[in-house]
Protein backbone atom coordinates (compact mmCIF):
# COMPACT_ATOMS: atom_id res chain seq x y z
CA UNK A 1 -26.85 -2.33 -12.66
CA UNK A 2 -23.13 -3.70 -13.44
CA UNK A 3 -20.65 -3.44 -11.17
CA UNK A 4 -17.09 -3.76 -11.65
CA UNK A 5 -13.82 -3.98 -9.82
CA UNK A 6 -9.81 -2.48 -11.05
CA UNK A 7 -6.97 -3.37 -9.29
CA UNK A 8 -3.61 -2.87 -9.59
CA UNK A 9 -0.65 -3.53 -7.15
CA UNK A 10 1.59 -0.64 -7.23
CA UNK A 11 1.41 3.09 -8.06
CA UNK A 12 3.25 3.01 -10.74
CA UNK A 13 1.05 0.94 -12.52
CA UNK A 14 -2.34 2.24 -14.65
CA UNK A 15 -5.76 1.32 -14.00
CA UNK A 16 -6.72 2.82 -17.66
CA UNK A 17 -6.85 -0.42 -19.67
CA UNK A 18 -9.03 -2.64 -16.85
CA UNK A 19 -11.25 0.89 -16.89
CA UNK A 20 -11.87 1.17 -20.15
CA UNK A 21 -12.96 -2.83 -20.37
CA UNK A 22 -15.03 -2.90 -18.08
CA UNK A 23 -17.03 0.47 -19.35
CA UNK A 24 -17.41 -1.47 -22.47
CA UNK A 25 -18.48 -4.50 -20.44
CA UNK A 26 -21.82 -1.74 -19.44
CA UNK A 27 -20.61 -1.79 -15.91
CA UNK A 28 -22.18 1.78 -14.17
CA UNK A 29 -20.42 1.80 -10.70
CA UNK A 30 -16.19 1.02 -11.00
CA UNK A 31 -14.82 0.64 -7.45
CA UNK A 32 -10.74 0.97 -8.12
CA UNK A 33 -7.65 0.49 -5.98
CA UNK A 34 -4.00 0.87 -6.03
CA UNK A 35 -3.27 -1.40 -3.22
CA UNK A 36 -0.20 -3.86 -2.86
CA UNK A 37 -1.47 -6.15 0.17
CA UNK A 38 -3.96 -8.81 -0.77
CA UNK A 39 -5.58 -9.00 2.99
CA UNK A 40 -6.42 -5.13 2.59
CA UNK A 41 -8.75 -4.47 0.02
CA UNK A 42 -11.24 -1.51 1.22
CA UNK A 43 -13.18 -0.96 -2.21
CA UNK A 44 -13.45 -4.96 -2.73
């Protein structure tokens, strides 16, 4: 099983693209975050 991991930093901003890649990639379970702090990451 592939796993895979979007991220972007502000709210505003759209997972959609870094979704749809890594679907294609085969991944099965895509842990996502809208997070601007790179010390807090809960999904990663």
């Amino acid at each position: 099983m592939l796993f895979g991991y979007a991220r972007v930093s502000t709210q505003d901003q759209n997972l959609a693209l870094q979704l749809d890649d890594l679907q294609k990639a085969g991944c099965h379970k895509i842990f996502q975050e809208k997070v601007s702090s790179a010390k807090v990451r809960p999904q990663l």
